[in-house]
C-alpha atoms as a PDB file:
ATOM      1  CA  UNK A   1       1.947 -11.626 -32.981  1.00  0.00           C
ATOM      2  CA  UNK A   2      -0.197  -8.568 -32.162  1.00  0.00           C
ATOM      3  CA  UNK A   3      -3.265  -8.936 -29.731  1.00  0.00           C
ATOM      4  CA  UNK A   4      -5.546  -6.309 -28.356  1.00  0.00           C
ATOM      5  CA  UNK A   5      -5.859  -5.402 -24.573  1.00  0.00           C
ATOM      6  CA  UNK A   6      -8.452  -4.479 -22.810  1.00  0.00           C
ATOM      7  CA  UNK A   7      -6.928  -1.808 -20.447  1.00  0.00           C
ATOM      8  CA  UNK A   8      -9.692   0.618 -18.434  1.00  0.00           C
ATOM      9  CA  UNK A   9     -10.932   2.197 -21.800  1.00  0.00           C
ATOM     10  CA  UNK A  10     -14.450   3.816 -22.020  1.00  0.00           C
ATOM     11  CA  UNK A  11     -16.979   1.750 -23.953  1.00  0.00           C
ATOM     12  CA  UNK A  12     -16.250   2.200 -27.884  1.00  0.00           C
ATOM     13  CA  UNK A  13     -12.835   3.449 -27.454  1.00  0.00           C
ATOM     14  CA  UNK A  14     -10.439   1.712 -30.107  1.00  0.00           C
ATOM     15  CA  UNK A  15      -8.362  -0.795 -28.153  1.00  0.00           C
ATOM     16  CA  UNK A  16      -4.647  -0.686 -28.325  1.00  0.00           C
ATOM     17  CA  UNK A  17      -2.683  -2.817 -30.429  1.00  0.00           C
ATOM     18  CA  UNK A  18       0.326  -4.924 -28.485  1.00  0.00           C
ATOM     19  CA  UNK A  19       2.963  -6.874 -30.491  1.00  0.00           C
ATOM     20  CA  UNK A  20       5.848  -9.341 -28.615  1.00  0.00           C
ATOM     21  CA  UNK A  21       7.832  -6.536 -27.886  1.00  0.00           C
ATOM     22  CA  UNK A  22       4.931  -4.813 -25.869  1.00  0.00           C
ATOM     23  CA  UNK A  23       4.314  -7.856 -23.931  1.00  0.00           C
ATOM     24  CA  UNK A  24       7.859  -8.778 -23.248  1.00  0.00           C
ATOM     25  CA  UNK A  25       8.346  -4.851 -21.664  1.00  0.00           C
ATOM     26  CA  UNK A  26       4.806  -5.463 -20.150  1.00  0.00           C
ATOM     27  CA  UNK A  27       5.958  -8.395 -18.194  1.00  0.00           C
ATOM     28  CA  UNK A  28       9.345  -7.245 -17.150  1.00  0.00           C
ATOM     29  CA  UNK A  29       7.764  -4.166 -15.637  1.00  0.00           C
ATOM     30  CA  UNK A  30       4.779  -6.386 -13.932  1.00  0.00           C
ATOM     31  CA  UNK A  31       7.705  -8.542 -12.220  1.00  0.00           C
ATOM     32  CA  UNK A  32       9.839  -5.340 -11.002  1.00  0.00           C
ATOM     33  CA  UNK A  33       8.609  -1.782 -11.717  1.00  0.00           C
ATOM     34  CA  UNK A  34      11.270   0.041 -10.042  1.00  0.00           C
ATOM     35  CA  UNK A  35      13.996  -1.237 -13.240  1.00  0.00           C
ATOM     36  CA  UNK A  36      15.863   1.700 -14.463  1.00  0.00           C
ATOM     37  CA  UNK A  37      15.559   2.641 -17.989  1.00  0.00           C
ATOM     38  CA  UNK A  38      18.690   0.914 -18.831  1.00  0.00           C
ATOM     39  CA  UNK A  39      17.717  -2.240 -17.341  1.00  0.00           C
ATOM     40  CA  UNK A  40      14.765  -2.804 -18.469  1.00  0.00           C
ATOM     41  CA  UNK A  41      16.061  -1.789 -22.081  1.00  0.00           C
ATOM     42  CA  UNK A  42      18.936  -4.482 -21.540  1.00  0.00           C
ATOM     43  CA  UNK A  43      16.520  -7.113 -20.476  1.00  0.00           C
ATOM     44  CA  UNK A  44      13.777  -6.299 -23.274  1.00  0.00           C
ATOM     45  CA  UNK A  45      16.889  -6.682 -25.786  1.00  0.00           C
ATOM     46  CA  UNK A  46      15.986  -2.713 -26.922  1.00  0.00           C
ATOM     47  CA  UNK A  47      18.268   0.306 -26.913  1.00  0.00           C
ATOM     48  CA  UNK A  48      16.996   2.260 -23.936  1.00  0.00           C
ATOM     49  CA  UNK A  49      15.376   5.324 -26.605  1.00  0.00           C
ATOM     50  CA  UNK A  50      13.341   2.788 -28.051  1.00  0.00           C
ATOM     51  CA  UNK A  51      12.263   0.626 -24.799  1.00  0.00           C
ATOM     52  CA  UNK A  52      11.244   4.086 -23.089  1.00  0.00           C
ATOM     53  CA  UNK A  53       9.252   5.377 -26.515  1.00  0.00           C
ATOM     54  CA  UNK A  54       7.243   2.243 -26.199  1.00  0.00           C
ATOM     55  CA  UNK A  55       6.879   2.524 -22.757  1.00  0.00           C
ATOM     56  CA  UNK A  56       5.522   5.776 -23.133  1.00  0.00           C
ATOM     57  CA  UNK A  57       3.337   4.809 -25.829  1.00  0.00           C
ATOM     58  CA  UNK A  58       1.645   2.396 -23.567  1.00  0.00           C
ATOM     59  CA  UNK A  59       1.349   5.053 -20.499  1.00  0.00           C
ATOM     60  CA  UNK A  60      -0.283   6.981 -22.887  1.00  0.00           C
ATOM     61  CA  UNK A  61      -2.693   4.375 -24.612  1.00  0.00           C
ATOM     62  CA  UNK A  62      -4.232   3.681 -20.572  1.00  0.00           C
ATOM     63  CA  UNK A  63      -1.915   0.371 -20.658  1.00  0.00           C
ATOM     64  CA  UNK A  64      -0.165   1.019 -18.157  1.00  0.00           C
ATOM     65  CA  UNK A  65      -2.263   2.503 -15.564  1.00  0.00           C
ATOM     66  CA  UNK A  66       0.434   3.731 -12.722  1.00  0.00           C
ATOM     67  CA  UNK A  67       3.409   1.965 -10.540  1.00  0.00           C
ATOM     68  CA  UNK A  68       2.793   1.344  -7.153  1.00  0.00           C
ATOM     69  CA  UNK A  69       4.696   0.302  -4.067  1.00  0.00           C
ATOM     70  CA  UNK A  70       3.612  -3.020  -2.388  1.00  0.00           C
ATOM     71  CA  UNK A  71       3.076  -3.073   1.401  1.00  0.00           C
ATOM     72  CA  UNK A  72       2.801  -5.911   3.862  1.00  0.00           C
ATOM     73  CA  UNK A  73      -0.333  -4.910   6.105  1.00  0.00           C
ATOM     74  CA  UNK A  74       0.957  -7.123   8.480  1.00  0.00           C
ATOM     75  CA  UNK A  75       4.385  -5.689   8.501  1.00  0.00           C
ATOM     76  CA  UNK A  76       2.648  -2.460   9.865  1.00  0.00           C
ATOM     77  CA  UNK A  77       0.355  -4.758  12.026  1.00  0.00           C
ATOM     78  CA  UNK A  78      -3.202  -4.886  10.134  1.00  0.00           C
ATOM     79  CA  UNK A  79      -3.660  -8.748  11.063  1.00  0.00           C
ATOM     80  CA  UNK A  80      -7.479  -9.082  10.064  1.00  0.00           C
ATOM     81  CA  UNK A  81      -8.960  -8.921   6.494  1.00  0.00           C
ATOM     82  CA  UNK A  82     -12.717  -8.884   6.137  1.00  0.00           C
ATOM     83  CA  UNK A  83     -14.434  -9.842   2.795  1.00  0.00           C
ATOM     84  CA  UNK A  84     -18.011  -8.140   3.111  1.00  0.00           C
ATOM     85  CA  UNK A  85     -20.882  -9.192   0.927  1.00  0.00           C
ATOM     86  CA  UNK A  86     -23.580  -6.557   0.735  1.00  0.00           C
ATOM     87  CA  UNK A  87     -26.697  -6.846  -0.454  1.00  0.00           C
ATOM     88  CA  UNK A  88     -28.534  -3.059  -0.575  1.00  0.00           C
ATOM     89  CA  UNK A  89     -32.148  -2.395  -0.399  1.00  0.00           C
ATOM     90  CA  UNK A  90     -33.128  -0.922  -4.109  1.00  0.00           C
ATOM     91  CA  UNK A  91     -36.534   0.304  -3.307  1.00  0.00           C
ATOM     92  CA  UNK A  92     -34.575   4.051  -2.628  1.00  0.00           C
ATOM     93  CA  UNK A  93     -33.111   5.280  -6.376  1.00  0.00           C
ATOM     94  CA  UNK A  94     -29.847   6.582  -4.928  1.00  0.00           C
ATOM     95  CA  UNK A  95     -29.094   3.584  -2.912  1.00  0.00           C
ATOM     96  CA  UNK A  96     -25.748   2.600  -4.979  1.00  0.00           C
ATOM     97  CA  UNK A  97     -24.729   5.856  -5.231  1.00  0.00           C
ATOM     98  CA  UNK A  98     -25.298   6.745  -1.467  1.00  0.00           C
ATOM     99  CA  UNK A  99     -23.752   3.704  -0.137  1.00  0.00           C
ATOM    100  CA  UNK A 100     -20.411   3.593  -2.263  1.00  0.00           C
ATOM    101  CA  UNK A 101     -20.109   7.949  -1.340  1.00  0.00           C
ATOM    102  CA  UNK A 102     -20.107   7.108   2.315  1.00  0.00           C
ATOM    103  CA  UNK A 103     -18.378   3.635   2.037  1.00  0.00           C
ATOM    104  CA  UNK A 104     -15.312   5.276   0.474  1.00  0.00           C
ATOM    105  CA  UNK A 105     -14.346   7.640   3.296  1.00  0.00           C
ATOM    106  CA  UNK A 106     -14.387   4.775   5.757  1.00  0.00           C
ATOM    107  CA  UNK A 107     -10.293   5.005   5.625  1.00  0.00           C
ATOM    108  CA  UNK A 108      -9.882   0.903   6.547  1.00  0.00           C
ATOM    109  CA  UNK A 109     -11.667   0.014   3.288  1.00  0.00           C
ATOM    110  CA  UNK A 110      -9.316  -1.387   0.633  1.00  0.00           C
ATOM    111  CA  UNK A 111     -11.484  -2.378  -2.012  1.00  0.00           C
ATOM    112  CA  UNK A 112     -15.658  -1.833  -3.056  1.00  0.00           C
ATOM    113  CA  UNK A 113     -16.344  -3.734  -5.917  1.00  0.00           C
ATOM    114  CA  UNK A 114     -20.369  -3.717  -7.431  1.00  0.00           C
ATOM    115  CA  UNK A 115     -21.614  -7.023  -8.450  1.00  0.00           C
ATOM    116  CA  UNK A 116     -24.223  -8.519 -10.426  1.00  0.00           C
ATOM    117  CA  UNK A 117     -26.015 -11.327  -8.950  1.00  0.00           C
ATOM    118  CA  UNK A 118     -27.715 -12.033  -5.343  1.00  0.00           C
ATOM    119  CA  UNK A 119     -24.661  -9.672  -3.682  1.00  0.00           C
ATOM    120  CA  UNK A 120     -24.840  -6.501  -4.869  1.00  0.00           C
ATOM    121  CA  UNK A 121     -21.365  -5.045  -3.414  1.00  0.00           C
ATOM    122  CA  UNK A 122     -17.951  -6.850  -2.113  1.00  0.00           C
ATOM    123  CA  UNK A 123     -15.908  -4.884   0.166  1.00  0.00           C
ATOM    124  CA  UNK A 124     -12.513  -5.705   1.769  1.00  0.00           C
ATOM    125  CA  UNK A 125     -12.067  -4.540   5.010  1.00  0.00           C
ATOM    126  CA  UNK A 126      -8.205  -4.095   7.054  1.00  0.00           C
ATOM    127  CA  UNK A 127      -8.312  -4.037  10.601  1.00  0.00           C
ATOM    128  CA  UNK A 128      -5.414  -4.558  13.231  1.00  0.00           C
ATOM    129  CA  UNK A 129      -7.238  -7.640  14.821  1.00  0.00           C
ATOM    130  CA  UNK A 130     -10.368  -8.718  16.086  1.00  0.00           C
ATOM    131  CA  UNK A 131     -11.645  -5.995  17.918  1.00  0.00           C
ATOM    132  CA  UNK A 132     -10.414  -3.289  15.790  1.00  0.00           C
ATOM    133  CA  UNK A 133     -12.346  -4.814  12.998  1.00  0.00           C
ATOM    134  CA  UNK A 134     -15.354  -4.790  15.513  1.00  0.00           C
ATOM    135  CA  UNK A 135     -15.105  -1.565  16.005  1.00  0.00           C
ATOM    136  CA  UNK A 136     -14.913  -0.556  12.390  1.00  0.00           C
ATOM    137  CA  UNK A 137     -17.915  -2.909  11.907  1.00  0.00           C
ATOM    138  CA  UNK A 138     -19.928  -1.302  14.486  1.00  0.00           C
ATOM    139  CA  UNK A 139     -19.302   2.379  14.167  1.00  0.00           C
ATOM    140  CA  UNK A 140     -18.905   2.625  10.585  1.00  0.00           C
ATOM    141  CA  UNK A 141     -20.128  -0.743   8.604  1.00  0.00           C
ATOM    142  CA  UNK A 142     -23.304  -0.644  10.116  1.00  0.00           C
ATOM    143  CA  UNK A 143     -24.003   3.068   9.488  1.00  0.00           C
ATOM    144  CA  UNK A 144     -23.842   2.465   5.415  1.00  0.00           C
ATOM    145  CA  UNK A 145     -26.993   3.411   4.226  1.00  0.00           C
ATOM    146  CA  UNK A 146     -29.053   1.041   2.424  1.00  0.00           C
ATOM    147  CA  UNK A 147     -28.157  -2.130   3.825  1.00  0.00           C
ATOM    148  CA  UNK A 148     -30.767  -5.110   3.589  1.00  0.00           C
ATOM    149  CA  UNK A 149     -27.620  -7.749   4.373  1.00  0.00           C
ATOM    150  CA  UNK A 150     -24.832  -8.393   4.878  1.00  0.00           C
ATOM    151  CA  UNK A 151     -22.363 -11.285   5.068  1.00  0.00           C
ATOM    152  CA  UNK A 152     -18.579 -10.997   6.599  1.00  0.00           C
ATOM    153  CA  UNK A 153     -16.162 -13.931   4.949  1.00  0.00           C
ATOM    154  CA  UNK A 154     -12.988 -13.775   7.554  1.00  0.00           C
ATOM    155  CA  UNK A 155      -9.915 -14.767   5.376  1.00  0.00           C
ATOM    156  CA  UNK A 156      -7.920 -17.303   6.760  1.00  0.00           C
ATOM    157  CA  UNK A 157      -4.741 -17.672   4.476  1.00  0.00           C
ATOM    158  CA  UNK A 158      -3.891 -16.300   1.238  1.00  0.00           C
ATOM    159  CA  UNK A 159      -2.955 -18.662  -1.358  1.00  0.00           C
ATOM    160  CA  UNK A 160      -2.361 -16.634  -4.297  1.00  0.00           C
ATOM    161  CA  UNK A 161      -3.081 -12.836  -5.000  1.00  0.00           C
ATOM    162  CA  UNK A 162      -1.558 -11.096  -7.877  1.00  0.00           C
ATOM    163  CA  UNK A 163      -2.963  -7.743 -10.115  1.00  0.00           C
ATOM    164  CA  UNK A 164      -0.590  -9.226 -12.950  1.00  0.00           C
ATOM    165  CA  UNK A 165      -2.280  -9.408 -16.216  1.00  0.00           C
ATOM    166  CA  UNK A 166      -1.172 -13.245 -18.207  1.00  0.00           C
ATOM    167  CA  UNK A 167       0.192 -11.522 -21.360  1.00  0.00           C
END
């Protein structure tokens, strides 16, 4: 079966055509992205020439985007996780544009996501506890330009969180 996925392509670009194989080497990578060639190629039930071609097809299509190591925060004791929901004042033209350029050198950001809808911005803040995140809050939140409000959503536990696509 061959489906289409819709990987970070520009508007109009043609998207790339996945069959079974594709998927299975997809989801074998999604569950451990440090196999080696040969494993992966053993476990996808390819020789390891053609399980690396196709791999390489897909870096190159935008499929696969990147591998990345996975870090505890807490492990390096970041305790405190901050959901922010922004709403900015659009009477200036730039005020997007302004806020996300000086929201993404505040190093304790994770994640700035523009919404549509009442909230015009999420942001995920990482701070070692309470205070720390005060501080971040205080000397750098509340200097964003272009703030009308702003809503802080403390998370409390962390039921499921994955970046793995359901192919």
């Amino acid at each position: 079966m061959v489906e289409k996925v819709f990987a970070s392509v520009p508007f109009g670009a043609k998207i790339m055509q996945i069959d079974d194989t594709d998927r299975r080497l997809l989801r074998l990578l999604q569950a451990d992205a440090t196999l080696a060639k040969a494993e992966l190629a053993d476990a996808a039930g390819l020789s390891a020439g053609a399980a690396w071609r196709r791999v390489e097809k897909l870096e190159a299509a935008g499929v696969i985007t990147g591998r990345t190591a996975t870090i505890d925060p807490r492990a390096l004791g970041f305790e405190v996780q901050v959901f922010l929901r922004i709403s900015l004042d659009k009477t200036a033209s730039n005020a997007f544009d302004a806020f996300i350029a000086e929201a993404r050198k505040i190093p304790y950001v994770q994640a700035i996501q523009t919404l549509l809808g009442r909230v015009d911005i999420r942001m995920d803040v990482l701070a070692r506890d309470l205070n720390h995140y005060q501080e971040i809050y205080k000397s750098h939140i509340l200097n964003l330009p272009h703030i009308a409000d702003i809503e802080a959503l403390m998370l409390v536990s962390e039921l499921k969180n994955t970046e793995a696509v359901p192919i």
